[in-house]
PDB file of N, CA and C in Angstrom:
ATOM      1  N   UNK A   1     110.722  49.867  26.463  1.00  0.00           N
ATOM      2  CA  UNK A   1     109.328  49.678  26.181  1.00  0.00           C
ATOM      3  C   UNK A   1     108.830  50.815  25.279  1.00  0.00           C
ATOM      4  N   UNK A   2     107.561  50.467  24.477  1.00  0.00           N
ATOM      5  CA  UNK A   2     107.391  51.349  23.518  1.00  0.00           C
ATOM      6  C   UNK A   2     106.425  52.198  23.976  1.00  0.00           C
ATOM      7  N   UNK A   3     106.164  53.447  23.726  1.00  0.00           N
ATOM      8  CA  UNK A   3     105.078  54.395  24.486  1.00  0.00           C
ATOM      9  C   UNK A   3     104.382  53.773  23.474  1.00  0.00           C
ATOM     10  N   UNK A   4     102.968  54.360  24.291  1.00  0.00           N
ATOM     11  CA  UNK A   4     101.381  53.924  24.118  1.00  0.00           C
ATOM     12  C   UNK A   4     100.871  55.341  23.343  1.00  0.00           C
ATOM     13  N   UNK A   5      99.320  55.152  23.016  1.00  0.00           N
ATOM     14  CA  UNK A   5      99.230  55.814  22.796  1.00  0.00           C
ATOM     15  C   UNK A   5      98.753  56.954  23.555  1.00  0.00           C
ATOM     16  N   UNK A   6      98.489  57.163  25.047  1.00  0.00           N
ATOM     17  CA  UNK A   6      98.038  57.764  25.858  1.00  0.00           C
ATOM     18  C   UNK A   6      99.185  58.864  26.124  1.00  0.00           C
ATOM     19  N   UNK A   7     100.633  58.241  25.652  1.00  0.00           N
ATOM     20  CA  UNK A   7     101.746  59.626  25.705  1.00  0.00           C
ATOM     21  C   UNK A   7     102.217  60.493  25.567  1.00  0.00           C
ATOM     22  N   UNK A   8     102.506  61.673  25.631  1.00  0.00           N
ATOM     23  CA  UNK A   8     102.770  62.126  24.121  1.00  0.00           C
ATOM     24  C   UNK A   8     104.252  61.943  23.500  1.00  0.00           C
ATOM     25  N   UNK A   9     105.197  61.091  24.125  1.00  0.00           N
ATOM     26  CA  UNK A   9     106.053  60.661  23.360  1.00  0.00           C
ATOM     27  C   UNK A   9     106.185  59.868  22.190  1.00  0.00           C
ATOM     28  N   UNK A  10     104.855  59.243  22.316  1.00  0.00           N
ATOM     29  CA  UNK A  10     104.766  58.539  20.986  1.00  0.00           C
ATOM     30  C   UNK A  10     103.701  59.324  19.706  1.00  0.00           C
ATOM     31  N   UNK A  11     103.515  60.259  19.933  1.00  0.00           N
ATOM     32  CA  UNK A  11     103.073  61.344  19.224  1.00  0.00           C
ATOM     33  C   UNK A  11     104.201  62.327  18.581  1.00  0.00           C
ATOM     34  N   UNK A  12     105.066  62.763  19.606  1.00  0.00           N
ATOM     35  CA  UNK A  12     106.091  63.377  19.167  1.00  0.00           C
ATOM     36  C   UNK A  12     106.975  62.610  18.378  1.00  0.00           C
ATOM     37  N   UNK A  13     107.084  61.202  18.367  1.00  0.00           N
ATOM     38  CA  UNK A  13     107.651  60.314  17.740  1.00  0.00           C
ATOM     39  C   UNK A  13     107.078  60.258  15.997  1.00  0.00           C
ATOM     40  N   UNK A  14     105.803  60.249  16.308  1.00  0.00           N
ATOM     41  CA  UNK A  14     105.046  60.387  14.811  1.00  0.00           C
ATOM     42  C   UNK A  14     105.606  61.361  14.165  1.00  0.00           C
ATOM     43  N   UNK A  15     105.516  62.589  15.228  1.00  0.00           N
ATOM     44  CA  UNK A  15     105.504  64.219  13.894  1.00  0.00           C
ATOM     45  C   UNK A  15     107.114  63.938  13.932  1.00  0.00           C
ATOM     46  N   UNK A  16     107.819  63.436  14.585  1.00  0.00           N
ATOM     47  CA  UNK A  16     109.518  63.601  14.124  1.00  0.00           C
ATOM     48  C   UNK A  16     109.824  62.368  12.946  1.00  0.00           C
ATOM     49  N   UNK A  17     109.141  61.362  12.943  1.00  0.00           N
ATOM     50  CA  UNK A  17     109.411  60.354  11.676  1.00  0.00           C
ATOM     51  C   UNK A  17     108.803  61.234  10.482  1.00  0.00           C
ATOM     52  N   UNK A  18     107.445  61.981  10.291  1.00  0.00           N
ATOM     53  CA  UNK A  18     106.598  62.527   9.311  1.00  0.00           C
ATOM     54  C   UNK A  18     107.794  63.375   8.895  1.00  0.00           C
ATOM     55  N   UNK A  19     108.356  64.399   9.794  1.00  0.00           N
ATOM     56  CA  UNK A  19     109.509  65.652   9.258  1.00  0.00           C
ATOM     57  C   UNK A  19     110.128  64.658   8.785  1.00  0.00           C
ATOM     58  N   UNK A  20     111.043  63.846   9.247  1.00  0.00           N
ATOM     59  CA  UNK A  20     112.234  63.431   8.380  1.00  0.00           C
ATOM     60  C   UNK A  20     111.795  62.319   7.095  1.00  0.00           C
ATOM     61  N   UNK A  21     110.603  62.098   6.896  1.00  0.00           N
ATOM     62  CA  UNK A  21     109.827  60.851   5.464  1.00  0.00           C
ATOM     63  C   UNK A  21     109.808  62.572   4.751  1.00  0.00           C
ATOM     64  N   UNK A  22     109.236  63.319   5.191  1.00  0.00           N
ATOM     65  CA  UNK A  22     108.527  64.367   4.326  1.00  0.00           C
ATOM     66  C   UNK A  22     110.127  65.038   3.585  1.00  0.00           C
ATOM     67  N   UNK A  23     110.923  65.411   4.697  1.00  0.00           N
ATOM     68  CA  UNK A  23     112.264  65.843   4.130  1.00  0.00           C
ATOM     69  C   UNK A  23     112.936  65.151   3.463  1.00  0.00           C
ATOM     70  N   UNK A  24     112.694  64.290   3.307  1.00  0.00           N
ATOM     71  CA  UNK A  24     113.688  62.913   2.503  1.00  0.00           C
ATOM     72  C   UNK A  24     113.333  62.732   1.378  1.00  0.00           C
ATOM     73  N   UNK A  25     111.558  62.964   1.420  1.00  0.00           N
ATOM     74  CA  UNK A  25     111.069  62.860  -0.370  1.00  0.00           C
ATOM     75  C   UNK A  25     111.148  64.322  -1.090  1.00  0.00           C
ATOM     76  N   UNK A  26     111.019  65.359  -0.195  1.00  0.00           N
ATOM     77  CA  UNK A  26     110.841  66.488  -1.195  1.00  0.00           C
ATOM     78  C   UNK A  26     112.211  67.782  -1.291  1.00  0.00           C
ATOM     79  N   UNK A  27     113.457  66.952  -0.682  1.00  0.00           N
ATOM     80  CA  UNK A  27     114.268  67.642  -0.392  1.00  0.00           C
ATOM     81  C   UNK A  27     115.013  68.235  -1.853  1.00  0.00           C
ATOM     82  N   UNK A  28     114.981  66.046  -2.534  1.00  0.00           N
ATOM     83  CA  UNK A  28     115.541  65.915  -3.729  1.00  0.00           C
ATOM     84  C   UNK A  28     114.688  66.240  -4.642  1.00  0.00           C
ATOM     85  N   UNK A  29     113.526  66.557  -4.697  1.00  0.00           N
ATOM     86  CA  UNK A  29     112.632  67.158  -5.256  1.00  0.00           C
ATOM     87  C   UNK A  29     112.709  68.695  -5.797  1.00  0.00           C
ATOM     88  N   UNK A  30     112.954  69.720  -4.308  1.00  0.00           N
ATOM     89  CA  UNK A  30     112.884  70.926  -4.496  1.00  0.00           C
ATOM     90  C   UNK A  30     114.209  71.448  -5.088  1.00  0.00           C
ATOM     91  N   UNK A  31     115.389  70.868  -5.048  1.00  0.00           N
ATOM     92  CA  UNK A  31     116.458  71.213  -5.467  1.00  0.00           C
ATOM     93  C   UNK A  31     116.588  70.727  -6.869  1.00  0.00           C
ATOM     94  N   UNK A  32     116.213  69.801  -7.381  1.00  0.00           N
ATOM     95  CA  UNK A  32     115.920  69.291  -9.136  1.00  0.00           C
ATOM     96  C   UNK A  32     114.930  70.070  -9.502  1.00  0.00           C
ATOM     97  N   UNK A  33     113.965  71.224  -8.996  1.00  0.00           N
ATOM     98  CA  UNK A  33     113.171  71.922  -9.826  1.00  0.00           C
ATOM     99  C   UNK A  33     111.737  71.341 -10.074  1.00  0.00           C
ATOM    100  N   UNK A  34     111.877  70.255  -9.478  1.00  0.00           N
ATOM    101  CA  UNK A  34     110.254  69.586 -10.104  1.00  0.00           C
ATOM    102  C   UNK A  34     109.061  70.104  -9.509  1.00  0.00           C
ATOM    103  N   UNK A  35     108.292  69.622 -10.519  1.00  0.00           N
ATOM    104  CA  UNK A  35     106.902  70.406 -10.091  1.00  0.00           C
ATOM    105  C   UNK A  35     106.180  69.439  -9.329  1.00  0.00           C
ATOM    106  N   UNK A  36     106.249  68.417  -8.949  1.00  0.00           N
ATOM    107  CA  UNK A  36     105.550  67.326  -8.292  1.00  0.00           C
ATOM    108  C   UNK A  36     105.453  68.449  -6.589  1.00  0.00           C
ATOM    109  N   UNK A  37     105.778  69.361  -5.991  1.00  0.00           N
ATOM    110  CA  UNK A  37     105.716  69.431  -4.426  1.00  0.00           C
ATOM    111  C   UNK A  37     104.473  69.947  -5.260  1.00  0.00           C
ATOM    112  N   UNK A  38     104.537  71.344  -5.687  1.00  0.00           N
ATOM    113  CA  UNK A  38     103.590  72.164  -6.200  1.00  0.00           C
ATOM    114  C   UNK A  38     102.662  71.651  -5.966  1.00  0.00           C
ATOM    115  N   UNK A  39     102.173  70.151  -7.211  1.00  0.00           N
ATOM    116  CA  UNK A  39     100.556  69.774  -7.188  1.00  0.00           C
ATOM    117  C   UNK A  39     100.441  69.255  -5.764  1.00  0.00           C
ATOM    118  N   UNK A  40     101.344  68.490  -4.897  1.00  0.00           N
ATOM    119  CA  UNK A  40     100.899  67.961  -3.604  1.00  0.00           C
ATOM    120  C   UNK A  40     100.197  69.303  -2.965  1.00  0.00           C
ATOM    121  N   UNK A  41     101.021  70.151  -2.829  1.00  0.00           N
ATOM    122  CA  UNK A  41     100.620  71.475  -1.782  1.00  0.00           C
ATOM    123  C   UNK A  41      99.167  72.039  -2.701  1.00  0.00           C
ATOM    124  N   UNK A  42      99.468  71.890  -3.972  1.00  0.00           N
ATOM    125  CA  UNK A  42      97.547  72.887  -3.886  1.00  0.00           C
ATOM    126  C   UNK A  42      96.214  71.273  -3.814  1.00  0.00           C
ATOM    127  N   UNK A  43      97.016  70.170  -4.150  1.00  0.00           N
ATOM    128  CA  UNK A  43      95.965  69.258  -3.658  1.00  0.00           C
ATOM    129  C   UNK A  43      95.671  69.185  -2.545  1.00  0.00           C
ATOM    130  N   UNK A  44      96.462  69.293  -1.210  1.00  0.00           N
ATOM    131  CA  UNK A  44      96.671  69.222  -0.068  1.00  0.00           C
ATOM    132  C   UNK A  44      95.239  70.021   0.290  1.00  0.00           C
ATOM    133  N   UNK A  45      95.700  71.693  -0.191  1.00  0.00           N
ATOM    134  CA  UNK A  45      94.853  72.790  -0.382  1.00  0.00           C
ATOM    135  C   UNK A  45      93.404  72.531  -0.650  1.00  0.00           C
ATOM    136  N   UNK A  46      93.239  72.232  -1.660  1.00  0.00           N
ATOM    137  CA  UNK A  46      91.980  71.945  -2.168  1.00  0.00           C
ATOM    138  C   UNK A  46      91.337  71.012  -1.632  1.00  0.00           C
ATOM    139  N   UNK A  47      91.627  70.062  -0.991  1.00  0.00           N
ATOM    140  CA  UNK A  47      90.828  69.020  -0.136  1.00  0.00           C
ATOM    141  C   UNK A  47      90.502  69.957   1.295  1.00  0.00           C
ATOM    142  N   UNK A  48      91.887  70.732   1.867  1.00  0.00           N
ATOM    143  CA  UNK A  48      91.245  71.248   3.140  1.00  0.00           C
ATOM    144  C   UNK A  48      90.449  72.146   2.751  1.00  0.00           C
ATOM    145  N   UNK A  49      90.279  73.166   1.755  1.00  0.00           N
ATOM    146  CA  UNK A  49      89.655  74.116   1.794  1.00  0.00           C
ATOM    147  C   UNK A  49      88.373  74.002   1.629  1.00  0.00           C
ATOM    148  N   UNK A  50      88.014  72.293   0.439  1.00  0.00           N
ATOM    149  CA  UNK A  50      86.482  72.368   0.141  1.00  0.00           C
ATOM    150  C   UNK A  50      85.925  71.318   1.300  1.00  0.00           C
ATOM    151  N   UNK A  51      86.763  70.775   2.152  1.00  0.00           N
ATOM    152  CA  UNK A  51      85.920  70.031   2.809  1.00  0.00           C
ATOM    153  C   UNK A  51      85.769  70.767   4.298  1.00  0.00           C
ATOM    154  N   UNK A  52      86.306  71.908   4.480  1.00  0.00           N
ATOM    155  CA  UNK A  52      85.958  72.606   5.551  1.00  0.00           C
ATOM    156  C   UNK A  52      84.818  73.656   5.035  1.00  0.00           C
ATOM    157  N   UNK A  53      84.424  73.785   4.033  1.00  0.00           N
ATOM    158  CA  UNK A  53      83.553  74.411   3.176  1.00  0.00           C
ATOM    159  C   UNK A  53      82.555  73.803   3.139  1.00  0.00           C
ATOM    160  N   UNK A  54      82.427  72.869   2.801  1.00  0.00           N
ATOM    161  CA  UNK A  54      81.213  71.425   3.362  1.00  0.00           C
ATOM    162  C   UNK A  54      80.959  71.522   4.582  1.00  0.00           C
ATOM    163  N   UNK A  55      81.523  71.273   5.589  1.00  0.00           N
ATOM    164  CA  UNK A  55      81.249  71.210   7.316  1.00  0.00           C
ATOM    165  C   UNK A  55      80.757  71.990   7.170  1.00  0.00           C
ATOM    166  N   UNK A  56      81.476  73.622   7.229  1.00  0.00           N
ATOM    167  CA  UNK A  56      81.396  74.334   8.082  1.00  0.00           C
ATOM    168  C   UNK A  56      80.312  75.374   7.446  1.00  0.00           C
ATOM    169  N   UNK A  57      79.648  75.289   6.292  1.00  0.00           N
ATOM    170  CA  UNK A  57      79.021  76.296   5.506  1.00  0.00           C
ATOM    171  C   UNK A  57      77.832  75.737   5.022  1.00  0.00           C
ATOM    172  N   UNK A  58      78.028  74.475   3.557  1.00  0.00           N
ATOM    173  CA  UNK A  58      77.378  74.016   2.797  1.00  0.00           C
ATOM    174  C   UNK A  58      76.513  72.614   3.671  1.00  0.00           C
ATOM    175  N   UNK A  59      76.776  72.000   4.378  1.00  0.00           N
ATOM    176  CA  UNK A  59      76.726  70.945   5.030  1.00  0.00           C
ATOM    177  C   UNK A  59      74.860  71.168   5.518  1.00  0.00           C
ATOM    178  N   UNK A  60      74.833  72.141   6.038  1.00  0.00           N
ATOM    179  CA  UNK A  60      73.615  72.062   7.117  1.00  0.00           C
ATOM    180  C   UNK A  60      72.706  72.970   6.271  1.00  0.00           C
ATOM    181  N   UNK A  61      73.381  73.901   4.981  1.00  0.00           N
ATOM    182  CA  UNK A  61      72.013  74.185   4.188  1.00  0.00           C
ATOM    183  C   UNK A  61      71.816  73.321   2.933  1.00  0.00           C
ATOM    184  N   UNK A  62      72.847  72.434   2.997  1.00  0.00           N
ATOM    185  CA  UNK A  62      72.184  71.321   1.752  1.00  0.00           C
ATOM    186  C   UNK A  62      71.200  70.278   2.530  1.00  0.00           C
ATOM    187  N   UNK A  63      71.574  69.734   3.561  1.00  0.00           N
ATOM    188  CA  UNK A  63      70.594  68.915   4.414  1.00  0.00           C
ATOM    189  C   UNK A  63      68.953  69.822   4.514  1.00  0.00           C
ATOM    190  N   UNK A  64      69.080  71.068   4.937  1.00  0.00           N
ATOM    191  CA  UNK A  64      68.387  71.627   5.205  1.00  0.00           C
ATOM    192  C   UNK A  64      66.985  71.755   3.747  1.00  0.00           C
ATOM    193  N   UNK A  65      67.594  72.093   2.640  1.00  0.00           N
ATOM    194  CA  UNK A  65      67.255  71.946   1.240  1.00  0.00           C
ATOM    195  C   UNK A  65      66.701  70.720   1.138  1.00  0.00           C
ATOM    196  N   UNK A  66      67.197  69.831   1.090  1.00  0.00           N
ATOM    197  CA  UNK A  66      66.756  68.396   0.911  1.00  0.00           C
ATOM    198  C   UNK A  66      65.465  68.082   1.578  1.00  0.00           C
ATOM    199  N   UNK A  67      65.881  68.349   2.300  1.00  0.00           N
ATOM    200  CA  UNK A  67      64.409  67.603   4.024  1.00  0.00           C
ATOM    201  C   UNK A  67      63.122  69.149   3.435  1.00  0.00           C
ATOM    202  N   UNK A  68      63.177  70.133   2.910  1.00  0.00           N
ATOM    203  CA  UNK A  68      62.891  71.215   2.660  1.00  0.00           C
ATOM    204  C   UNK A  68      62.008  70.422   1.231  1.00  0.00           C
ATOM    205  N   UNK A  69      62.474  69.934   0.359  1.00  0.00           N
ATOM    206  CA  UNK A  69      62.095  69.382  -1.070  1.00  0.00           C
ATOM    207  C   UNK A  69      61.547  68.083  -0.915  1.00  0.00           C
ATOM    208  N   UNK A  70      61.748  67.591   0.090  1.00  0.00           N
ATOM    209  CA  UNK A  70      61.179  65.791   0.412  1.00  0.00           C
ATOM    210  C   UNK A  70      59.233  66.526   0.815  1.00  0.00           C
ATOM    211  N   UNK A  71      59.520  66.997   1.590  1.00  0.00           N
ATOM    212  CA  UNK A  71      58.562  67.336   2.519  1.00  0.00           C
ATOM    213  C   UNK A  71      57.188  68.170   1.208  1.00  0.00           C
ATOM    214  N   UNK A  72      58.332  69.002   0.266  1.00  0.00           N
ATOM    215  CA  UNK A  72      57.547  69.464  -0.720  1.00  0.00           C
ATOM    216  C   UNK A  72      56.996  68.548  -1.715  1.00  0.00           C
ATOM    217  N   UNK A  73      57.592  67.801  -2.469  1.00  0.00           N
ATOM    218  CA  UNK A  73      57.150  66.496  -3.041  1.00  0.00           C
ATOM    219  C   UNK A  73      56.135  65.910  -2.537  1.00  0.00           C
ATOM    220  N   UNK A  74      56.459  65.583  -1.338  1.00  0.00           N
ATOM    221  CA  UNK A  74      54.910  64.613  -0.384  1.00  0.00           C
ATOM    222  C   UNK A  74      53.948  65.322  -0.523  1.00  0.00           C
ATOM    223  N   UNK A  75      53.766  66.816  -0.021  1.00  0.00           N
ATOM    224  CA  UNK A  75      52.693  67.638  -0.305  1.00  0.00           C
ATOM    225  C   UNK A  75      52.276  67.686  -1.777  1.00  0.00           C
ATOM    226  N   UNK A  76      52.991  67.654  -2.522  1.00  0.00           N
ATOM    227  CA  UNK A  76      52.467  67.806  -4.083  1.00  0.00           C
ATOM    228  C   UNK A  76      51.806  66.457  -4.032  1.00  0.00           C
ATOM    229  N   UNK A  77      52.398  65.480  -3.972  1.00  0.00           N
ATOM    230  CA  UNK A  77      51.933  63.723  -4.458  1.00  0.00           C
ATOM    231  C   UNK A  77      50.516  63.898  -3.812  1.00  0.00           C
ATOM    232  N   UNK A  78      50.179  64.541  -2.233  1.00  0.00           N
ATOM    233  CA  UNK A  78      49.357  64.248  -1.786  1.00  0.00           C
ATOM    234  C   UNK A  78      48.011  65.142  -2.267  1.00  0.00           C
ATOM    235  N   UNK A  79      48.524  66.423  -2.900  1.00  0.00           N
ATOM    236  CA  UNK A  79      47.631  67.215  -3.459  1.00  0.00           C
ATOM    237  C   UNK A  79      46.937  66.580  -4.891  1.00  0.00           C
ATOM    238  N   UNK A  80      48.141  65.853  -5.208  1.00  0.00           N
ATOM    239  CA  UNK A  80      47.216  65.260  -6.744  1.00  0.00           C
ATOM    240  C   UNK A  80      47.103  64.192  -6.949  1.00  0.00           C
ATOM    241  N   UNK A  81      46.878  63.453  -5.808  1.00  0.00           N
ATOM    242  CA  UNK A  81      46.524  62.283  -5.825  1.00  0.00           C
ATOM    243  C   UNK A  81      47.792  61.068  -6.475  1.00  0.00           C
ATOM    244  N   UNK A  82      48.788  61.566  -6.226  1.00  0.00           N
ATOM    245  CA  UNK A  82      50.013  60.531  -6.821  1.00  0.00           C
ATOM    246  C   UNK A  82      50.564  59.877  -5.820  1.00  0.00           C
ATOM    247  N   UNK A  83      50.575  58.314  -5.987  1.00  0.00           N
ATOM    248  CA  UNK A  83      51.962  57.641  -5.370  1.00  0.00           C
ATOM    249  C   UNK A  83      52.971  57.813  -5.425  1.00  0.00           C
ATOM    250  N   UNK A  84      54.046  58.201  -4.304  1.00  0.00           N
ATOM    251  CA  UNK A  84      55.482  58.145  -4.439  1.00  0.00           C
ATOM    252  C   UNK A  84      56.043  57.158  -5.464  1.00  0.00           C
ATOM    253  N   UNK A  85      56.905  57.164  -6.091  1.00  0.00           N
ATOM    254  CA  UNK A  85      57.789  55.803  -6.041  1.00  0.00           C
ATOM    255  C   UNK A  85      58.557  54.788  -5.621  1.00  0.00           C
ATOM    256  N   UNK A  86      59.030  55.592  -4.333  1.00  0.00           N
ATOM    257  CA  UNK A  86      59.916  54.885  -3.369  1.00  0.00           C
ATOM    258  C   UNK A  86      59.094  54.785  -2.137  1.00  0.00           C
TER     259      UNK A  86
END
């Protein structure tokens, strides 16, 4: 029978298929010299780095900005007598 996902054998099953797909494509890779791992690993990079940069930093003072400039707009429209557009 096949583990579920509540196991962790079928987890450990995942990360042991991922090692041996991952070793299989970049084995013949790293030994021919190519530059293809390179761009994977700084793309890899660059997605974790700017989107934990978003969460964890930019996220709650761009929201913050926004709701900050909505709120300012309304006050202006309402000071000079203008309709929104939306």
């Amino acid at each position: 029978m096949a583990p579920t996902i509540l196991e962790k054998s079928f987890y450990m099953g995942k990360v042991t298929a991922f090692k041996t797909n991952a070793s299989n494509y970049y084995k013949p890779l790293f030994r021919s010299g190519s530059i293809k791992p390179l761009w994977h690993i700084m793309i890899f990079t660059s997605v974790v780095m700017y989107t934990t940069n978003y969460i964890c930093l930019k996220g709650s003072k761009v929201k913050h900005a926004r709701e900050e400039q909505k709120t300012a707009l309304a006050e202006y429209y309402k000071n000079h007598g203008i309709e929104s557009h939306h």
